[in-house]
PDB file of N, CA and C in Angstrom:
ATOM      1  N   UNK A   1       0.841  -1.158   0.000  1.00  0.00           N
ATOM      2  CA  UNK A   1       0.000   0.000   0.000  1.00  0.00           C
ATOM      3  C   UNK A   1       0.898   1.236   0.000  1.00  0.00           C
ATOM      4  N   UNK A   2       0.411   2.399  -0.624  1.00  0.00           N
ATOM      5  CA  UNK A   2       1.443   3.650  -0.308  1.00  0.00           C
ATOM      6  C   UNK A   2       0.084   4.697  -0.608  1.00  0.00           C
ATOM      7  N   UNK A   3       0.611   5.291   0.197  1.00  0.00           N
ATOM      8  CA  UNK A   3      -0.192   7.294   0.206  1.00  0.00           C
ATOM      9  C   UNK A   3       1.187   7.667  -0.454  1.00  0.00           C
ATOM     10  N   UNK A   4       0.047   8.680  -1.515  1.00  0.00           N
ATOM     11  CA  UNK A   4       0.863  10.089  -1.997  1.00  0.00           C
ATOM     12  C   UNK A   4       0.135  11.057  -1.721  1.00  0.00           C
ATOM     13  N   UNK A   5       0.953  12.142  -1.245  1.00  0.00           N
ATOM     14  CA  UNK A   5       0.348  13.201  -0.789  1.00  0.00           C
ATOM     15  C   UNK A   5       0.031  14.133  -2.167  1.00  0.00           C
ATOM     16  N   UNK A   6      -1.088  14.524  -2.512  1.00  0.00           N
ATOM     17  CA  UNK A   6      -1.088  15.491  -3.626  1.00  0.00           C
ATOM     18  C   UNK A   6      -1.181  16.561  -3.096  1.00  0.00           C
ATOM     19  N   UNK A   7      -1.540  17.224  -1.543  1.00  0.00           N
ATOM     20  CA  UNK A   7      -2.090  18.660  -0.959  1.00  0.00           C
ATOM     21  C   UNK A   7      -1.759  18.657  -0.045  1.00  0.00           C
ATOM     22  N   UNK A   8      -1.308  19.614   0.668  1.00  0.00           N
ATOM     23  CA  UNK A   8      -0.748  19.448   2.386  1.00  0.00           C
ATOM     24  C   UNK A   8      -1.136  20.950   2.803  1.00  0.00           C
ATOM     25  N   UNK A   9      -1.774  21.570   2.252  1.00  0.00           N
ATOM     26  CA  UNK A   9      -1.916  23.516   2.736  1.00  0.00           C
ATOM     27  C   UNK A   9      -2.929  23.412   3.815  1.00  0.00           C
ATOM     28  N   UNK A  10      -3.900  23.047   4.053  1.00  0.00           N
ATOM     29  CA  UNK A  10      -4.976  22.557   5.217  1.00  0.00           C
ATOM     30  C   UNK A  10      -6.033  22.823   4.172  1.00  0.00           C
ATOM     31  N   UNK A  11      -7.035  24.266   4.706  1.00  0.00           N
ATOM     32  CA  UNK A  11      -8.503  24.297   4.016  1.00  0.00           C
ATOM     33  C   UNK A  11      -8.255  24.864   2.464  1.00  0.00           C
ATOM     34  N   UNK A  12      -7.108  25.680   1.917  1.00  0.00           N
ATOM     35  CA  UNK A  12      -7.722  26.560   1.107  1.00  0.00           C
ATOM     36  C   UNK A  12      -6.615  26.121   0.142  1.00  0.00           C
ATOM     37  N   UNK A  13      -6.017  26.102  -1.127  1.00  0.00           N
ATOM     38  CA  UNK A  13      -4.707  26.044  -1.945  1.00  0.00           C
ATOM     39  C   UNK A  13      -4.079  27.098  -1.365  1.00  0.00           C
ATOM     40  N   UNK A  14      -2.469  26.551  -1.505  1.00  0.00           N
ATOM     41  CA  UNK A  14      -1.527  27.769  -1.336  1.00  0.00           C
ATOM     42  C   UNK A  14      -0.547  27.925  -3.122  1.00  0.00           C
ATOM     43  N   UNK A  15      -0.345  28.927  -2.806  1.00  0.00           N
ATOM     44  CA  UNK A  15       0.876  28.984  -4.616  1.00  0.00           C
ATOM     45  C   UNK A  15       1.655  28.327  -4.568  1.00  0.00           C
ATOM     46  N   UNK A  16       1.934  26.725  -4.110  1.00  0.00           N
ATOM     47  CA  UNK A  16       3.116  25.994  -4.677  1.00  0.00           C
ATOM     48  C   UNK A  16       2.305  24.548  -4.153  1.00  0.00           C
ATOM     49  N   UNK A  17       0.538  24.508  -4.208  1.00  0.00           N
ATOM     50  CA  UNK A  17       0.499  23.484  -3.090  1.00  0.00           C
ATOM     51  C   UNK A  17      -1.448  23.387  -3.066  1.00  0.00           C
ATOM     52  N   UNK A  18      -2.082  22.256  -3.523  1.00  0.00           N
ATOM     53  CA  UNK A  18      -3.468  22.137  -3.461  1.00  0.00           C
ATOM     54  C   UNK A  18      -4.060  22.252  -2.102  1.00  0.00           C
ATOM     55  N   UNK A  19      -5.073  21.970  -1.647  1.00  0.00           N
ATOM     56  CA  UNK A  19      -5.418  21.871  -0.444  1.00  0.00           C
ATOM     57  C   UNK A  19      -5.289  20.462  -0.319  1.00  0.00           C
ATOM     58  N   UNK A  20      -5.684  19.802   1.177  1.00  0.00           N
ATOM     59  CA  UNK A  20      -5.560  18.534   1.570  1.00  0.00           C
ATOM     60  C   UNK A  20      -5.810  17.764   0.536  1.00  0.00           C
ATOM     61  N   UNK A  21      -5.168  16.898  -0.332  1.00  0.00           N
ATOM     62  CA  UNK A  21      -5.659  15.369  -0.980  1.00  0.00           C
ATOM     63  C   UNK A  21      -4.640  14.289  -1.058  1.00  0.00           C
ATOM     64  N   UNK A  22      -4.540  13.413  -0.406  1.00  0.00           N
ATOM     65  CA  UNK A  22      -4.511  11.889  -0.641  1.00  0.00           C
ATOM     66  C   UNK A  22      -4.622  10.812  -1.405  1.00  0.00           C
ATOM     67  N   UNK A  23      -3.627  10.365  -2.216  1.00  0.00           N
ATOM     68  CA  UNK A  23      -4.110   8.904  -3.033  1.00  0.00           C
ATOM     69  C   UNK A  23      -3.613   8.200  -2.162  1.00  0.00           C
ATOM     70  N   UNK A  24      -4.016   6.960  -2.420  1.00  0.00           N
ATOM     71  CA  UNK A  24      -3.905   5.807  -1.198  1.00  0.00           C
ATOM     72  C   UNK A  24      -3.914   4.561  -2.811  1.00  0.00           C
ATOM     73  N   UNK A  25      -2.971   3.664  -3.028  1.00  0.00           N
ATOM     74  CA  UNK A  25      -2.916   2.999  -3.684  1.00  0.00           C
ATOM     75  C   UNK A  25      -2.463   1.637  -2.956  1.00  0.00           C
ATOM     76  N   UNK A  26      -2.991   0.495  -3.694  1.00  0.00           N
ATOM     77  CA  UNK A  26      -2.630  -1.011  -3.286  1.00  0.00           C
ATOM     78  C   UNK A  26      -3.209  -1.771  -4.365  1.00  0.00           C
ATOM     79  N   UNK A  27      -2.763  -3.266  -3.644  1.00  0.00           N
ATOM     80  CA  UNK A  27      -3.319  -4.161  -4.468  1.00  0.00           C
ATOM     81  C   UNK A  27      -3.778  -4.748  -3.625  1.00  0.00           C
ATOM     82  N   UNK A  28      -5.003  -5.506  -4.026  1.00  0.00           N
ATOM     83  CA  UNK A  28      -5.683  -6.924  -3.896  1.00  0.00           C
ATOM     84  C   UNK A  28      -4.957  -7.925  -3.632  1.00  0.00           C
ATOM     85  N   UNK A  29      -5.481  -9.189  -3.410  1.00  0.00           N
ATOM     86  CA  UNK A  29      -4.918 -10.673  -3.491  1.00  0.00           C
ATOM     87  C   UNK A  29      -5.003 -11.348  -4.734  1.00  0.00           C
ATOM     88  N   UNK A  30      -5.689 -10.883  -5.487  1.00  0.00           N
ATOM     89  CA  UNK A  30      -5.595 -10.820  -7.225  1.00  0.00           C
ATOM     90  C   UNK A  30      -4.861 -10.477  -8.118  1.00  0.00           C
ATOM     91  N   UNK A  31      -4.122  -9.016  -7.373  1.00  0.00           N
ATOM     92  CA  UNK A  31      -3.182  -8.436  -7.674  1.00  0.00           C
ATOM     93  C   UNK A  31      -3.566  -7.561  -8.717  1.00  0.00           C
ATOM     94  N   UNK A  32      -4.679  -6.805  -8.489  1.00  0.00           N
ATOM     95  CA  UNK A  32      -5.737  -5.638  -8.931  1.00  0.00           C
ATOM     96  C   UNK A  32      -5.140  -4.342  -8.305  1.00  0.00           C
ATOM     97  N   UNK A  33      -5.041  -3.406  -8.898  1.00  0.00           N
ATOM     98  CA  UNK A  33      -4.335  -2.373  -8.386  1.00  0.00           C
ATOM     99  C   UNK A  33      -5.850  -0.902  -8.519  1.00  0.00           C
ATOM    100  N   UNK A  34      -5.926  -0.669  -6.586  1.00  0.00           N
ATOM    101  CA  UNK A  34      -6.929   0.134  -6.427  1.00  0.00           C
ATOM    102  C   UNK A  34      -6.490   1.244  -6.236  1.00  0.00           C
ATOM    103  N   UNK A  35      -7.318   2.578  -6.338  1.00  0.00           N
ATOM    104  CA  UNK A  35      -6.956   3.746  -5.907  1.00  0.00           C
ATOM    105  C   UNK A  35      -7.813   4.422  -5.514  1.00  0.00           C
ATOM    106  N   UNK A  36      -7.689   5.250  -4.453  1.00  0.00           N
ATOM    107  CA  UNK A  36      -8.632   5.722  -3.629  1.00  0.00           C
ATOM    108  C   UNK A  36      -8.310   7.084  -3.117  1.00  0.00           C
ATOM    109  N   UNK A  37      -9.184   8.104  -3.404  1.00  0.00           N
ATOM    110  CA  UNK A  37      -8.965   9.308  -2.936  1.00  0.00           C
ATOM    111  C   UNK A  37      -9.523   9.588  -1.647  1.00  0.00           C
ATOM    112  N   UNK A  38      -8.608  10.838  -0.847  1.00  0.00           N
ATOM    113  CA  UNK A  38      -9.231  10.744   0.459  1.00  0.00           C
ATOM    114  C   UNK A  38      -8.700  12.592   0.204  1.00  0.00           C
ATOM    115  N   UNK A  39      -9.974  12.831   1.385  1.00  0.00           N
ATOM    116  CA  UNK A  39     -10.008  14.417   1.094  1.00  0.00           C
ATOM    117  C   UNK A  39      -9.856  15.307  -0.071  1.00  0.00           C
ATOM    118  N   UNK A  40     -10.499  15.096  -0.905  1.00  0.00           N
ATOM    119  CA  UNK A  40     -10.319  15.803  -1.777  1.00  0.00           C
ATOM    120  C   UNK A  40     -10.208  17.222  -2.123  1.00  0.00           C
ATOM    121  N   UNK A  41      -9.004  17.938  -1.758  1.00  0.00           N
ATOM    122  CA  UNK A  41      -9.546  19.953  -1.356  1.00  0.00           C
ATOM    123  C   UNK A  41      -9.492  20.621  -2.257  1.00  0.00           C
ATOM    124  N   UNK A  42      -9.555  21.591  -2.355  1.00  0.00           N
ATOM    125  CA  UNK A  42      -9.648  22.825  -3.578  1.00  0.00           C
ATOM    126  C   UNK A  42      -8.421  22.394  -4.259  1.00  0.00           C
ATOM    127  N   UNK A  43      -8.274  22.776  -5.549  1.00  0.00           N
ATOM    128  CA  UNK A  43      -7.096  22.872  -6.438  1.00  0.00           C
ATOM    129  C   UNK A  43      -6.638  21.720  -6.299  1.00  0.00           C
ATOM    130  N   UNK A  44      -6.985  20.543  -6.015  1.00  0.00           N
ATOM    131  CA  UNK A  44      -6.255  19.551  -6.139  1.00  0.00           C
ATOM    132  C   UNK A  44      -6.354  18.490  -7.454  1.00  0.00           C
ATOM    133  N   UNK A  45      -7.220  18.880  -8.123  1.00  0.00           N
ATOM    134  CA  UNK A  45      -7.664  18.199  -9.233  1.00  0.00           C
ATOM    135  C   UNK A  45      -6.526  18.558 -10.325  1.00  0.00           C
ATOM    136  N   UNK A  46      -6.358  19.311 -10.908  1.00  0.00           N
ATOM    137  CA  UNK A  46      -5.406  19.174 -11.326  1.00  0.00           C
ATOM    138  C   UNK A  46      -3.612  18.730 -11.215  1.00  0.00           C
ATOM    139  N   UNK A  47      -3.403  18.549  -9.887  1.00  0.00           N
ATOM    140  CA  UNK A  47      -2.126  18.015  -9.679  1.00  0.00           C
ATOM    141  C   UNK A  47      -2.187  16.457  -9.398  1.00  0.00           C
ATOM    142  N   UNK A  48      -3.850  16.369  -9.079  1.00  0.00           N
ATOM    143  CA  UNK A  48      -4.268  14.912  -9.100  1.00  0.00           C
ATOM    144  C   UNK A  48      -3.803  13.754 -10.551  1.00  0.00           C
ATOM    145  N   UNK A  49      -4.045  14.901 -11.824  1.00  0.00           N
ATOM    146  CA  UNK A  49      -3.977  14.301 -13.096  1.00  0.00           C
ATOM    147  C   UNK A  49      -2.283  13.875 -13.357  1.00  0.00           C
ATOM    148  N   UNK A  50      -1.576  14.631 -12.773  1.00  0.00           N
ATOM    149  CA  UNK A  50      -0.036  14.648 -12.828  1.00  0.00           C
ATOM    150  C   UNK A  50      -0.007  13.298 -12.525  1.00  0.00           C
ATOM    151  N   UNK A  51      -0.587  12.491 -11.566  1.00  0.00           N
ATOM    152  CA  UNK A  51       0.077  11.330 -10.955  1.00  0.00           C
ATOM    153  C   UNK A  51      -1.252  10.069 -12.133  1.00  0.00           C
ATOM    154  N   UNK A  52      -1.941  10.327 -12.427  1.00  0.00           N
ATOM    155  CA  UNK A  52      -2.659   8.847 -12.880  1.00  0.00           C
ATOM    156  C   UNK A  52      -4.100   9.644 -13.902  1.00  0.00           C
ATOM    157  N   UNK A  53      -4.720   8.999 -14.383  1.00  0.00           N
ATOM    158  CA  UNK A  53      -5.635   9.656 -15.258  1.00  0.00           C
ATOM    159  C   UNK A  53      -6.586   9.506 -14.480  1.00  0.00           C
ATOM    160  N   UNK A  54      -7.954   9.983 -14.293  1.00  0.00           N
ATOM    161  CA  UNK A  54      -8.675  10.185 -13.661  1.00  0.00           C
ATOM    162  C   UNK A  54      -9.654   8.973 -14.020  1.00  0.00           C
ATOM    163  N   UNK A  55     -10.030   8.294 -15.275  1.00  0.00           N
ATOM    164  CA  UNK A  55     -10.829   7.317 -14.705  1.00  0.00           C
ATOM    165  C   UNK A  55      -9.950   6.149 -14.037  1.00  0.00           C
ATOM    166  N   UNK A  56      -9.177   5.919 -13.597  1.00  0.00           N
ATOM    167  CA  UNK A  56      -8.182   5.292 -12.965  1.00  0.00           C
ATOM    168  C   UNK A  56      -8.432   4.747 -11.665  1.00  0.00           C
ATOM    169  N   UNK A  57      -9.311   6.096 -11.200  1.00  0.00           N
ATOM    170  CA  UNK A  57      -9.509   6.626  -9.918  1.00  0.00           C
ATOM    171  C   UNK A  57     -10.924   5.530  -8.968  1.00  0.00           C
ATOM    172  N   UNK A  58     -10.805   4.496  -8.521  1.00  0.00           N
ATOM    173  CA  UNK A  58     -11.743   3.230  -8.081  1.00  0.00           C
ATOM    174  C   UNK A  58     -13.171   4.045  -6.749  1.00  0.00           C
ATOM    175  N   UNK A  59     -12.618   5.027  -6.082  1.00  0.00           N
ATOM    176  CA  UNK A  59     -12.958   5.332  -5.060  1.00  0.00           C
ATOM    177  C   UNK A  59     -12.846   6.788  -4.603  1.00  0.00           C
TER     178      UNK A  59
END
C-alpha cells in the first residue's frame, strides 16, 4: 500500500500546493491495483492528473 500526498496547505490552496488530498494505492490478493482518494480539497484536481488519469480513480 502507499499514500501520496497530492495537498498538504490545510482548508484553502496555497501557490506551490493544493489543499488537503490523498491517493492511497494497493493491491488486492488478485493483484488488482486500487486507488482511492481521500479528502479531496480545492485545487487539487489538477495536480491529481499529474500522478494517474482520472478514470483510474476506483474510489
Amino acid at each position: 500500500m502507499m499514500l501520496t500526498v497530492i495537498g498538504n496547505t490545510g482548508s484553502f490552496p496555497g501557490p506551490n500546493s493544493p489543499a488537503s488530498c490523498y491517493l492511497l494505492t494497493g493491491e488486492d490478493h488478485e493483484g488488482r491495483t486500487w486507488r482511492v482518494i481521500l479528502d479531496m480539497g480545492n485545487g487539487s484536481l489538477g495536480v491529481l492528473q499529474r500522478q494517474l488519469n482520472l478514470e483510474d480513480i476506483d474510489a
